[in-house]
C-alpha atoms as a PDB file:
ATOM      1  CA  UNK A   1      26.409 -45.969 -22.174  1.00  0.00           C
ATOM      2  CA  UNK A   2      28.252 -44.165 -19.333  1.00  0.00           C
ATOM      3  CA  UNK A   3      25.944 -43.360 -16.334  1.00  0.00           C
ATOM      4  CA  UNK A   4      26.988 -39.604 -16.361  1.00  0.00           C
ATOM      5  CA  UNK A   5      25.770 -39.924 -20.175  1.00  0.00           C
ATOM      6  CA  UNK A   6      22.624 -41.680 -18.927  1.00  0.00           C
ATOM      7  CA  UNK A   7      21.633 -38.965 -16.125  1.00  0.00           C
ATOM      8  CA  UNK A   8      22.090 -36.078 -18.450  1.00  0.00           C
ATOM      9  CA  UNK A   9      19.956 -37.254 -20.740  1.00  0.00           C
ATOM     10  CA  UNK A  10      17.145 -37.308 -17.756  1.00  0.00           C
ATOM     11  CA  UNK A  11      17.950 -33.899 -16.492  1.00  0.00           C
ATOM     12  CA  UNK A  12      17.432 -32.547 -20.396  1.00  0.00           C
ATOM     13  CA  UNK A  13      14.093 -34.379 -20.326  1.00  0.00           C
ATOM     14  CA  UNK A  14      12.505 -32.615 -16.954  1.00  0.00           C
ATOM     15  CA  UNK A  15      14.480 -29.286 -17.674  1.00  0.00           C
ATOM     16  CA  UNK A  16      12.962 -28.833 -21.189  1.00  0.00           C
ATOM     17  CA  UNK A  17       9.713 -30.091 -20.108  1.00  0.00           C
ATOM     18  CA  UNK A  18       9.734 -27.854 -16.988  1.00  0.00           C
ATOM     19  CA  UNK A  19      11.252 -24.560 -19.281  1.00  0.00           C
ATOM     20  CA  UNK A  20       9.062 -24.955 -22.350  1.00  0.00           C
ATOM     21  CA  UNK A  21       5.893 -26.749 -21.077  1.00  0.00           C
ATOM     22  CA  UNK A  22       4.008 -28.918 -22.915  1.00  0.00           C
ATOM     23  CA  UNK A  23       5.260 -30.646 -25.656  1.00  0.00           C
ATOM     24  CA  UNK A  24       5.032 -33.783 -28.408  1.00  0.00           C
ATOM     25  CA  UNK A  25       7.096 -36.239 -28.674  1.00  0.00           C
ATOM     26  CA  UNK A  26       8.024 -34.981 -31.936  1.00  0.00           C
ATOM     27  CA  UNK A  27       8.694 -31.899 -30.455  1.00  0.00           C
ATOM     28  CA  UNK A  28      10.805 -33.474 -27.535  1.00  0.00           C
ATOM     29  CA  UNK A  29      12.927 -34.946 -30.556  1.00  0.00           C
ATOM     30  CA  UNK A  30      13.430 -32.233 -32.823  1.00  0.00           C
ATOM     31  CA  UNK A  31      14.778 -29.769 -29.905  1.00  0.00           C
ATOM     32  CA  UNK A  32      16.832 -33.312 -28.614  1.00  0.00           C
ATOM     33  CA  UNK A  33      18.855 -33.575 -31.894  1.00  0.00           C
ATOM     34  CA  UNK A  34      19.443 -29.561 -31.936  1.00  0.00           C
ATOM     35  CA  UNK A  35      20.769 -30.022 -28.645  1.00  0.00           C
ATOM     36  CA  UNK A  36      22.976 -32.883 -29.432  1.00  0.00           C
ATOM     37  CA  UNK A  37      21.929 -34.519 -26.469  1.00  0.00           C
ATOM     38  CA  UNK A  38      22.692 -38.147 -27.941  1.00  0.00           C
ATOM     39  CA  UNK A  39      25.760 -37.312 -30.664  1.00  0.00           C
ATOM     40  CA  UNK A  40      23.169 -36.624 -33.241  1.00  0.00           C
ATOM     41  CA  UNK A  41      20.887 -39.675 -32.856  1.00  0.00           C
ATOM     42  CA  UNK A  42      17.258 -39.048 -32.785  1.00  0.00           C
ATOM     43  CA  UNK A  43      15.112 -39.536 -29.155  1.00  0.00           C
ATOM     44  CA  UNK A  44      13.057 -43.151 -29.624  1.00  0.00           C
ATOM     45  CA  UNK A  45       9.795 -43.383 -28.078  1.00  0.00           C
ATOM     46  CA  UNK A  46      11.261 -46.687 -26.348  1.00  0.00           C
ATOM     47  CA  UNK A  47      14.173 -44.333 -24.890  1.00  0.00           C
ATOM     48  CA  UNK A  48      11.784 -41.492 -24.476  1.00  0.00           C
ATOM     49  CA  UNK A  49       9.501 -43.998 -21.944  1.00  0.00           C
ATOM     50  CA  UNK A  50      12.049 -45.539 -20.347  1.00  0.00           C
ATOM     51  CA  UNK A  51      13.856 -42.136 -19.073  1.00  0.00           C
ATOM     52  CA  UNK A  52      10.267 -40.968 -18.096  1.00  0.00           C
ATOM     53  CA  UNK A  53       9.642 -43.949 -15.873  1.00  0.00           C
ATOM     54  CA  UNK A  54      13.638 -43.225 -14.608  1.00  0.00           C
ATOM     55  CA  UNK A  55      12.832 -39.759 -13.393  1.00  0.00           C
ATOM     56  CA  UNK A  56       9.685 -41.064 -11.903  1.00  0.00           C
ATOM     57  CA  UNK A  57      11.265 -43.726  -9.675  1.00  0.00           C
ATOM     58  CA  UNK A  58      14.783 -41.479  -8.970  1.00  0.00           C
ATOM     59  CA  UNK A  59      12.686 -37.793  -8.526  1.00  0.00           C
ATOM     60  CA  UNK A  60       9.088 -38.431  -8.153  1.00  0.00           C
ATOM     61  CA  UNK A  61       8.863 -36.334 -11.836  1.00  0.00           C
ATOM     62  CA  UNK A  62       5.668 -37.029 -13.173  1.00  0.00           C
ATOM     63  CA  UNK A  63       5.568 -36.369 -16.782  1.00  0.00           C
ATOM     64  CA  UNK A  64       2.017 -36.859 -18.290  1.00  0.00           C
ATOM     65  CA  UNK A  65       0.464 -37.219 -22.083  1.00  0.00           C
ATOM     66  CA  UNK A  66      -2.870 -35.095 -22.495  1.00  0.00           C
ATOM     67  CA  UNK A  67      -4.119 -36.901 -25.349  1.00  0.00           C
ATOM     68  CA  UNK A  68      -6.687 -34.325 -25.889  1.00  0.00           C
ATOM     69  CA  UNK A  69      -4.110 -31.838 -26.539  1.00  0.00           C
ATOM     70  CA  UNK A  70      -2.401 -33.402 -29.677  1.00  0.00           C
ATOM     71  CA  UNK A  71      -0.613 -36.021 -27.240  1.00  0.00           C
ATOM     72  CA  UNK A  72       1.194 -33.928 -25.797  1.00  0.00           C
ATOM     73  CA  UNK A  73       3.194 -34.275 -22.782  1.00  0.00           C
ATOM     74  CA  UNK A  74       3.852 -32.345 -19.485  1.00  0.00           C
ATOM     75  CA  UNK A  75       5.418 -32.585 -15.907  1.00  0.00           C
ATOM     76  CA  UNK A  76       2.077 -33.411 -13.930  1.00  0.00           C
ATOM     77  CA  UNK A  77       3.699 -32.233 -10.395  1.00  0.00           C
ATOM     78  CA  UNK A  78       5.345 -29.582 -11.008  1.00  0.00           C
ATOM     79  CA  UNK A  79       5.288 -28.899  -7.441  1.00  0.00           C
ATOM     80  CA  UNK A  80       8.146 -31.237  -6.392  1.00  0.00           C
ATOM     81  CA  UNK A  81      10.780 -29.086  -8.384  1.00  0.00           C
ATOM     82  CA  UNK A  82       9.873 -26.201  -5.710  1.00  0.00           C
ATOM     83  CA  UNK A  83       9.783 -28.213  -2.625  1.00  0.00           C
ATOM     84  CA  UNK A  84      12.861 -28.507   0.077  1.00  0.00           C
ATOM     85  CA  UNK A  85      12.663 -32.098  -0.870  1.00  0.00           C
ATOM     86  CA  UNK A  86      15.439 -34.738  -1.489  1.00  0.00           C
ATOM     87  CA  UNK A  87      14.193 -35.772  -5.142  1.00  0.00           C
ATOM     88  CA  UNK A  88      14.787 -31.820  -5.889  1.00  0.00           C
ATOM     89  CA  UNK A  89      18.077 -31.610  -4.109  1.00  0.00           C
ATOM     90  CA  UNK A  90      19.404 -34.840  -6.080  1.00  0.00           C
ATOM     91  CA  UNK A  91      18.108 -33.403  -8.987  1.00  0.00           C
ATOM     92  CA  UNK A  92      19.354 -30.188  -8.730  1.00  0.00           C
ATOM     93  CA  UNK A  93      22.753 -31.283  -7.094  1.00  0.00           C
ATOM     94  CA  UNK A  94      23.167 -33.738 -10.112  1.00  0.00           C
ATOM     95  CA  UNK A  95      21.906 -31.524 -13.114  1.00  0.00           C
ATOM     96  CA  UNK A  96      24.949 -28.956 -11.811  1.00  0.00           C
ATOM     97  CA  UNK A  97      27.091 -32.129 -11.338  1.00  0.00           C
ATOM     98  CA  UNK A  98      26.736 -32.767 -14.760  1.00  0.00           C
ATOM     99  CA  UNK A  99      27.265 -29.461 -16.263  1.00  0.00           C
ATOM    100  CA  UNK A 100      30.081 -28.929 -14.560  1.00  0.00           C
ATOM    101  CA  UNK A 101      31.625 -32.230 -15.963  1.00  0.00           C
ATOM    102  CA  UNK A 102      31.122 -30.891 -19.132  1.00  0.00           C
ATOM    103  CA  UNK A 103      33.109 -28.053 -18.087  1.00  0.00           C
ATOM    104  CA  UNK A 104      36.601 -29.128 -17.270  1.00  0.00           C
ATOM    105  CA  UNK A 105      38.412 -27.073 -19.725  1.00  0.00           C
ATOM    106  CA  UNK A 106      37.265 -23.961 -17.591  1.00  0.00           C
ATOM    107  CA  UNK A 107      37.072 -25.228 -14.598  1.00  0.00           C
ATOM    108  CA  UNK A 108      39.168 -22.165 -13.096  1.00  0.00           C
ATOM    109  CA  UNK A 109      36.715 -19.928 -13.690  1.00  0.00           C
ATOM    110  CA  UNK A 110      33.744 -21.747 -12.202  1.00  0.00           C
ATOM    111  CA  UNK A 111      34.022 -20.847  -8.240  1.00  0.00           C
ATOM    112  CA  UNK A 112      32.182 -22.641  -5.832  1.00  0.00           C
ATOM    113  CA  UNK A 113      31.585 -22.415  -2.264  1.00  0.00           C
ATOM    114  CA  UNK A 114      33.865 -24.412   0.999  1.00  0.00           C
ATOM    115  CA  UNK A 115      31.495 -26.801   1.970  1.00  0.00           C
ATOM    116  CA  UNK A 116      33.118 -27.391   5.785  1.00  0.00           C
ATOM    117  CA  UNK A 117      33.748 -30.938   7.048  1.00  0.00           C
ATOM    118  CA  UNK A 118      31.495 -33.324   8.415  1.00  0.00           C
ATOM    119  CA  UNK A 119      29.969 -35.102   5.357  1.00  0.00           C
ATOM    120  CA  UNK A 120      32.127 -38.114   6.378  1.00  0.00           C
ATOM    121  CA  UNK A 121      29.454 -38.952   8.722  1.00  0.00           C
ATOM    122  CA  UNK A 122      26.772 -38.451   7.257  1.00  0.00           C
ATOM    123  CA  UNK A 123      26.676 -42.652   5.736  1.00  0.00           C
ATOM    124  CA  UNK A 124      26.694 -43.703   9.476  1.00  0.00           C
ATOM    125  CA  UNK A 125      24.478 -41.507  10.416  1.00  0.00           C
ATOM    126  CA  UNK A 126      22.058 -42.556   7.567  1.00  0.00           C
ATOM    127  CA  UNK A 127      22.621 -45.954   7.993  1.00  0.00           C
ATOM    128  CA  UNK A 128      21.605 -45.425  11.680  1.00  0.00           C
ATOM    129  CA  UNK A 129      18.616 -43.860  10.532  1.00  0.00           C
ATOM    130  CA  UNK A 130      17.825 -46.300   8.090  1.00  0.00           C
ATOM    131  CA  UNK A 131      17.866 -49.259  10.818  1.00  0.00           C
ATOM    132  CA  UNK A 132      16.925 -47.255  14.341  1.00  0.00           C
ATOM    133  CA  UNK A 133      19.577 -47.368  15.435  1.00  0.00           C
ATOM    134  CA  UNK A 134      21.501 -45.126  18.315  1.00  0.00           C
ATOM    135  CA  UNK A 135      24.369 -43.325  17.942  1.00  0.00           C
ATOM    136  CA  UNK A 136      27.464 -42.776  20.326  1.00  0.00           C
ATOM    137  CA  UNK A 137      28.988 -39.138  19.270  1.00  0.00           C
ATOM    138  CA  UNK A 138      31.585 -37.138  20.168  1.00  0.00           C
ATOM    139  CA  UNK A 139      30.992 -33.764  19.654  1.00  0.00           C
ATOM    140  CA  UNK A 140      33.148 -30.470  20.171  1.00  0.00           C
ATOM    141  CA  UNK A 141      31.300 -27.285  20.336  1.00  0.00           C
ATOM    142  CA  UNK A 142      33.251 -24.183  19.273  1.00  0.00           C
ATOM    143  CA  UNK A 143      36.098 -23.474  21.874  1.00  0.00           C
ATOM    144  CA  UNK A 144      35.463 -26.225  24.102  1.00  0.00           C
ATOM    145  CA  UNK A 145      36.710 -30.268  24.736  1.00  0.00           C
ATOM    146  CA  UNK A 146      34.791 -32.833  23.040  1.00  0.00           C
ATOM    147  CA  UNK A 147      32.142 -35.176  25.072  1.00  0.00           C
ATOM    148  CA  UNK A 148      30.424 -37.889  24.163  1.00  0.00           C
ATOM    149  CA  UNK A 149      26.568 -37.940  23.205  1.00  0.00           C
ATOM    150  CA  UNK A 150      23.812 -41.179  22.766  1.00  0.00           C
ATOM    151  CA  UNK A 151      20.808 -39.700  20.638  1.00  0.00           C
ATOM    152  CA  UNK A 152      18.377 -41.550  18.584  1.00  0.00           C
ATOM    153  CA  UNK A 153      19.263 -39.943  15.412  1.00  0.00           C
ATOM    154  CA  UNK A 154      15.666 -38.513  13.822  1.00  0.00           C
ATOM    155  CA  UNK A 155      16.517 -36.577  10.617  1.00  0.00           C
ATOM    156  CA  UNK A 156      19.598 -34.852   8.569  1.00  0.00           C
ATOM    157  CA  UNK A 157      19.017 -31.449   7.305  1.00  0.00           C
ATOM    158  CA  UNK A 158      21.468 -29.688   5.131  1.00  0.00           C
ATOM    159  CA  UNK A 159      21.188 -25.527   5.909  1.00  0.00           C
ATOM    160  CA  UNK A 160      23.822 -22.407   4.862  1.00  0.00           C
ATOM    161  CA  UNK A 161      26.258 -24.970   3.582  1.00  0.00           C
ATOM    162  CA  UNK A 162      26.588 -27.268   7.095  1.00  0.00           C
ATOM    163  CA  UNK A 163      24.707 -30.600   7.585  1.00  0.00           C
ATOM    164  CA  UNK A 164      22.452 -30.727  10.881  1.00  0.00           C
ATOM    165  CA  UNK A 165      21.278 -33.689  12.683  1.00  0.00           C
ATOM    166  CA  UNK A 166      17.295 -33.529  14.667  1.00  0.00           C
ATOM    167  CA  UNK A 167      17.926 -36.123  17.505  1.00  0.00           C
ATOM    168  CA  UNK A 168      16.468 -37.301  20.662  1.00  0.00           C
ATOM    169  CA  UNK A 169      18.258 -37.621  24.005  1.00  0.00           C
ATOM    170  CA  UNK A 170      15.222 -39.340  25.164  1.00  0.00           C
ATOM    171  CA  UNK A 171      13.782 -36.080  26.722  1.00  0.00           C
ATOM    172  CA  UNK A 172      14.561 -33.409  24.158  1.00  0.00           C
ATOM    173  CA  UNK A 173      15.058 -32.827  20.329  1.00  0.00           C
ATOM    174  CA  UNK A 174      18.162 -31.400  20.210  1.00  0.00           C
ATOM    175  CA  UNK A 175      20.175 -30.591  16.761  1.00  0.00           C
ATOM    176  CA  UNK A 176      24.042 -31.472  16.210  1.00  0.00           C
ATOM    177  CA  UNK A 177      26.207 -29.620  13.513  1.00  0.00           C
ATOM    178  CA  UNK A 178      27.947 -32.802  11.656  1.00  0.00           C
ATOM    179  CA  UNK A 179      31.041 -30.165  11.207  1.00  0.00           C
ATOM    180  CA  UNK A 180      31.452 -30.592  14.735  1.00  0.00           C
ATOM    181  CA  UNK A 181      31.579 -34.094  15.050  1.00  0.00           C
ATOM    182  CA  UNK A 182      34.748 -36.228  16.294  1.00  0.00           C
ATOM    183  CA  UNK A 183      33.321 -39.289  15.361  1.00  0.00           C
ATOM    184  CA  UNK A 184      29.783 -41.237  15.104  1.00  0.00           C
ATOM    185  CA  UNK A 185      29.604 -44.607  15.936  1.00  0.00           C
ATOM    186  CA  UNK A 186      26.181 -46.987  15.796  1.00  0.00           C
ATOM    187  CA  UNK A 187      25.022 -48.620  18.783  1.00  0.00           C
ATOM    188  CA  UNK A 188      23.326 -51.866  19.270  1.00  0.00           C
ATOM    189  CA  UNK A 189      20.504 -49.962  20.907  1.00  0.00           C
ATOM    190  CA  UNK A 190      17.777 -49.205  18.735  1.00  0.00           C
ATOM    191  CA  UNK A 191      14.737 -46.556  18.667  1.00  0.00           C
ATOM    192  CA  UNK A 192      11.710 -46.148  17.469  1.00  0.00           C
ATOM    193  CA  UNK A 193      10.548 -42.711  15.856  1.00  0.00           C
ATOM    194  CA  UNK A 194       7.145 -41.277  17.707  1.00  0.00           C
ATOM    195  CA  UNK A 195       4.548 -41.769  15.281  1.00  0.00           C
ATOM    196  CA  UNK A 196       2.956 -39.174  12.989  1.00  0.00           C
ATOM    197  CA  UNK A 197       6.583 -37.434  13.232  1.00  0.00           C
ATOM    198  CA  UNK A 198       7.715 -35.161  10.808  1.00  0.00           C
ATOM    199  CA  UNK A 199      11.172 -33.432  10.328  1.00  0.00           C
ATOM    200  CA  UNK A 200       9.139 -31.268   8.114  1.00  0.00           C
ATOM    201  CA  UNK A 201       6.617 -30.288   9.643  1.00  0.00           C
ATOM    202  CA  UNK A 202       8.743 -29.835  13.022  1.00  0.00           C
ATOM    203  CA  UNK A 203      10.954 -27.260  11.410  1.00  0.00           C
ATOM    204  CA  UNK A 204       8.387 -25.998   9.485  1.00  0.00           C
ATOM    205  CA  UNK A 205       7.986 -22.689  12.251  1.00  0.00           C
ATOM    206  CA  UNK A 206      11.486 -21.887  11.645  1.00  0.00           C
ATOM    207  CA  UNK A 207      14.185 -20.467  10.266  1.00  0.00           C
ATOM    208  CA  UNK A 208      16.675 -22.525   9.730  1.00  0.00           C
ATOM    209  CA  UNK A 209      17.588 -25.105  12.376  1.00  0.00           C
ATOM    210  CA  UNK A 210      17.338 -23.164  15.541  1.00  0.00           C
ATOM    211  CA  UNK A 211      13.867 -24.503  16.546  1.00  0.00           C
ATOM    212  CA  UNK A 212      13.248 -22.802  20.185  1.00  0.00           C
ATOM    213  CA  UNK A 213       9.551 -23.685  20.958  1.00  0.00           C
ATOM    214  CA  UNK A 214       9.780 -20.995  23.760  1.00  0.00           C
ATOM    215  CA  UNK A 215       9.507 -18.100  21.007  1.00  0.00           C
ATOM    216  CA  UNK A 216       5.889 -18.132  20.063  1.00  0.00           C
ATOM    217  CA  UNK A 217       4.619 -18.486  16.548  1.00  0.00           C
ATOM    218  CA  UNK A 218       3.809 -14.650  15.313  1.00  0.00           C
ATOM    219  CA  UNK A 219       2.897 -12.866  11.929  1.00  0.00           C
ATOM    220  CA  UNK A 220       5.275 -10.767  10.964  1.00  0.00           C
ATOM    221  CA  UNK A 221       4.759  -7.520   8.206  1.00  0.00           C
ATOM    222  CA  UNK A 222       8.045  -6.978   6.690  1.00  0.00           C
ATOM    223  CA  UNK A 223       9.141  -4.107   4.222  1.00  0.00           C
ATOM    224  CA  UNK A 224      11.543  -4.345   1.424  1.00  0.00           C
ATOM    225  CA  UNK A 225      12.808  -1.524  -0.523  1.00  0.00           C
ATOM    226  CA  UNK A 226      15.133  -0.965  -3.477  1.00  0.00           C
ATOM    227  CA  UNK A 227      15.967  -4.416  -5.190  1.00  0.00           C
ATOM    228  CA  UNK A 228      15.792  -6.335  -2.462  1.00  0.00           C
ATOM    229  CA  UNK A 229      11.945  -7.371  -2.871  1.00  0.00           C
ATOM    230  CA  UNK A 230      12.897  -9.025  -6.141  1.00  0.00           C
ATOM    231  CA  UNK A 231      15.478 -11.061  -4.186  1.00  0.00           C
ATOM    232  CA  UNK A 232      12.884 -11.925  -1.439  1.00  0.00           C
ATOM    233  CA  UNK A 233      10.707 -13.003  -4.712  1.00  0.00           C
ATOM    234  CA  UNK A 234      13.041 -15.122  -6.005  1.00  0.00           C
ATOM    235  CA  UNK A 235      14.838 -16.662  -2.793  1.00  0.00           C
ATOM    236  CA  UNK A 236      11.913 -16.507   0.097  1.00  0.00           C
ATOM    237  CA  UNK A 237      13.050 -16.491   3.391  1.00  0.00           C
ATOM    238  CA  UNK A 238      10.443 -19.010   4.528  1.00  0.00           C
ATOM    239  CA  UNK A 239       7.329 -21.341   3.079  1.00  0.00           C
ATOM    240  CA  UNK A 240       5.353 -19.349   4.734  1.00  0.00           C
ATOM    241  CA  UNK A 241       6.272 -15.980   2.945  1.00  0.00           C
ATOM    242  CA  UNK A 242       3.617 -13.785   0.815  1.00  0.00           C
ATOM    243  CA  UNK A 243       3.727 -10.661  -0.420  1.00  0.00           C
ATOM    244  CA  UNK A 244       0.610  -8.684   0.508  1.00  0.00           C
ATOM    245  CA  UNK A 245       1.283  -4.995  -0.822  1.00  0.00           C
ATOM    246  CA  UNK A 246       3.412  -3.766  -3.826  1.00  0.00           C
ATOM    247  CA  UNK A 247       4.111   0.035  -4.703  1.00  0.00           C
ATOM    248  CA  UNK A 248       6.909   1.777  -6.570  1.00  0.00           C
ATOM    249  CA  UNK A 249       9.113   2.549  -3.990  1.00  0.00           C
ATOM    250  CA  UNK A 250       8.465  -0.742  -1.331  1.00  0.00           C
ATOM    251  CA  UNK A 251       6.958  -4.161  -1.178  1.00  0.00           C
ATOM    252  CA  UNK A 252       5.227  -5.687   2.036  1.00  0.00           C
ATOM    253  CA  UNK A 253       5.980  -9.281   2.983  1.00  0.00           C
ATOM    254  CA  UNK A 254       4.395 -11.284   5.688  1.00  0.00           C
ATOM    255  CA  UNK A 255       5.121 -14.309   7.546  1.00  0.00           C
ATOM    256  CA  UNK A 256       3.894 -16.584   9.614  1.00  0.00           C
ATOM    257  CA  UNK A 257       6.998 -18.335  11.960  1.00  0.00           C
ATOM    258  CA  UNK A 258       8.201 -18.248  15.348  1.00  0.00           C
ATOM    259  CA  UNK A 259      10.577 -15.890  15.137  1.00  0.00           C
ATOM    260  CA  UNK A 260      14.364 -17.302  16.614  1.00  0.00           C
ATOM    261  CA  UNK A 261      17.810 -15.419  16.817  1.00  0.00           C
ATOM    262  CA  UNK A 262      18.952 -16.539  13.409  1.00  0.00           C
ATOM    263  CA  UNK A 263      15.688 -15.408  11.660  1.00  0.00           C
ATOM    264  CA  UNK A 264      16.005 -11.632  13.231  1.00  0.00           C
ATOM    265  CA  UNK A 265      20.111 -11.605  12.080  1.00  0.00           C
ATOM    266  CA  UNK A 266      18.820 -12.928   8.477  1.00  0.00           C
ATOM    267  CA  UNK A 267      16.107 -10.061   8.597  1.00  0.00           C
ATOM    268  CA  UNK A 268      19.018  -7.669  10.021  1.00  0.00           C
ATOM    269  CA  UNK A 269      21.728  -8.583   7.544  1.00  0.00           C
ATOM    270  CA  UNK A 270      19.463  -6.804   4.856  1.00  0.00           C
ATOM    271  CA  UNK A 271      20.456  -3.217   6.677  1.00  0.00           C
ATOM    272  CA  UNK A 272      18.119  -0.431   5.597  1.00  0.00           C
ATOM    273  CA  UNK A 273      16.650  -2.441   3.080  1.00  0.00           C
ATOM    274  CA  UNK A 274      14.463  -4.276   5.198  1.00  0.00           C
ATOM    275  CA  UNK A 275      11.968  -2.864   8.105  1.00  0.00           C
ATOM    276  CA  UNK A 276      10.363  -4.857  10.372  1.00  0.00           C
ATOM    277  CA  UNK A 277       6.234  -3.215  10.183  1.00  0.00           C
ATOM    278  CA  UNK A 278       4.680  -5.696  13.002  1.00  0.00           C
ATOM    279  CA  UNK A 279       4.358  -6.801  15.847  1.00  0.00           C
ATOM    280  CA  UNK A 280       5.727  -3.829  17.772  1.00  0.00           C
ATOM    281  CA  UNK A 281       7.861  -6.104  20.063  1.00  0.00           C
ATOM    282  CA  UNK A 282      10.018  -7.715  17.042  1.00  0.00           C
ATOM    283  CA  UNK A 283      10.421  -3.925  15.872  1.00  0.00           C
ATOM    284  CA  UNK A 284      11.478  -2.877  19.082  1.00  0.00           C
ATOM    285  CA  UNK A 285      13.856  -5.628  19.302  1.00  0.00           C
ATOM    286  CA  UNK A 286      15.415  -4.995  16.130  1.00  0.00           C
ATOM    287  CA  UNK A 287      16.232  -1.217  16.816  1.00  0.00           C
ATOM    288  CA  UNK A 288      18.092  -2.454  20.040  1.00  0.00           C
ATOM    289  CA  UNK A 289      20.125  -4.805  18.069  1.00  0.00           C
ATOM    290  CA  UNK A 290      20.980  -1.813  15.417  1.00  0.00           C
ATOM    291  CA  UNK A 291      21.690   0.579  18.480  1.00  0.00           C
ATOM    292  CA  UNK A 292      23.881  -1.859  19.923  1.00  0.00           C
ATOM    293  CA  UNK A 293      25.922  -2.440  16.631  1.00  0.00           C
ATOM    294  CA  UNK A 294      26.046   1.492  16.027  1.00  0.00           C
ATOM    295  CA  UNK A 295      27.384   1.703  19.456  1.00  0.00           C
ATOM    296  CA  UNK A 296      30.123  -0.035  18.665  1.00  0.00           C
ATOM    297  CA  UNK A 297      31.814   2.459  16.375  1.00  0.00           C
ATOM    298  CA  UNK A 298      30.631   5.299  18.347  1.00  0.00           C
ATOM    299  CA  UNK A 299      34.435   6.455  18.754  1.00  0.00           C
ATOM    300  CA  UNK A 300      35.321   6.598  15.474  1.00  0.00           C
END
């Protein structure tokens, strides 16, 4: 059997699991040959146990039997689907991979988004992680020569599209869009990462990849009107996001992160649909940025 055949097959097993909850195995099969996910044929138990031990080595997916529930079985962690983890990436990334496949004969009407350059370093770059190893870059920033960089290459995070690199100059953490890379070459030098550190928990006060530790950690009261709380619902702007009041006409969000450039343009980029409530300094600073932008079409 094809591999593409193969991983379908384990995406339909954690997708129905995850979308219908618990279920038999006699269940699993009956919806299994109404999908057609196998030409027809009928899901074994030896085929059954052998994609549910795949999905729990490839995505961390544990899927469960409660045998005092008719033996019925269930994703145990359901948990990892939600996280900003790589198991959920791959399997997301590979679940559309395969749909789309399986969609060549329309494939002009499925639009996607440019994904700039800069993924042809990202196998160095993990390599380098891989081993601790250094890294000799040369790096352009927008409108300016490129220069080379040595960093001790911590962590790869993919945000809006672009691939980031955390790294250490020895002094700093400092992060590196790949897009803007020249080149990456290893070095013989090697590293070792501080321990206890976490790319996770070291953006975890952020937004995004601009992680200033000189803008101190705050909670923030935000307030979404029209349809825009049912986006924030669906898509939250940060882990750290709850919604603490709901009426007809508004919904009250709060959050607990330092609060950067980029998070005030993402909170400013939902116009009059979004007010900032608290602290009084972040609402001041977000009527000066609206004044300024106002100001420039004051002559028309």
């Amino acid at each position: 059997m094809k591999p593409s055949l193969i991983f379908s097959q384990y995406f339909w097993l954690v997708n129905t699991l995850r979308r219908y909850g618990r279920m038999t195995l006699e269940e699993l099969n009956e919806k299994w040959q109404d999908d057609d996910v196998a030409d027809g044929n009928p899901l074994s138990r030896s085929t059954f146990n052998r994609h549910r031990e795949a999905v729990l080595y490839m995505f961390g997916v544990i899927i469960e039997c409660d045998a005092q529930d008719g033996y019925r079985y269930y994703i145990d962690n359901p948990e990892v689907l939600d996280d900003d983890t790589l198991e959920r990436w791959m399997l997301n990334s590979l679940t559309v991979g395969s749909v789309l496949a399986d969609s060549q004969s329309i494939h002009d009407r499925i639009l996607l988004e440019n994904v700039p350059a800069g993924e042809e370093h990202l196998q160095t770059l993990i390599k380098a992680i891989k081993t601790g190893h250094k890294v000799e870059i040369c790096y352009a920033r927008f409108g300016h020569s490129g220069y080379n960089i040595y960093v001790a290459p911590y962590a790869l995070k993919l945000w809006h599209q672009r691939w980031y690199l955390l790294s250490s100059n020895g002094k700093y953490l400092i992060t590196y869009s790949l897009d803007r890379m020249r080149s990456v070459k290893i070095m013989d030098q090697t590293f070792k990462l501080p321990d206890g550190f976490s790319a996770e928990a070291y953006f975890s006060e952020f937004y995004g990849v601009l992680a200033d530790t000189d803008v101190p950690l705050q909670h923030i009261r935000v307030r979404a009107y029209g349809h825009t709380p049912n986006y924030m619902r669906t898509l939250p702007y940060h882990p750290s996001q709850k919604e603490v009041e709901t009426t007809d006409n508004y919904a009250d969000f709060t959050f607990k992160i330092r609060p950067t450039y980029d998070f005030v343009n993402a909170l400013a980029s939902g116009g009059p649909d979004i007010e900032i409530m608290e602290p009084v300094e972040l609402r001041k600073q977000m009527k000066e940025w609206l004044k300024a932008s106002l100001d420039m079409y004051k002559y028309d």
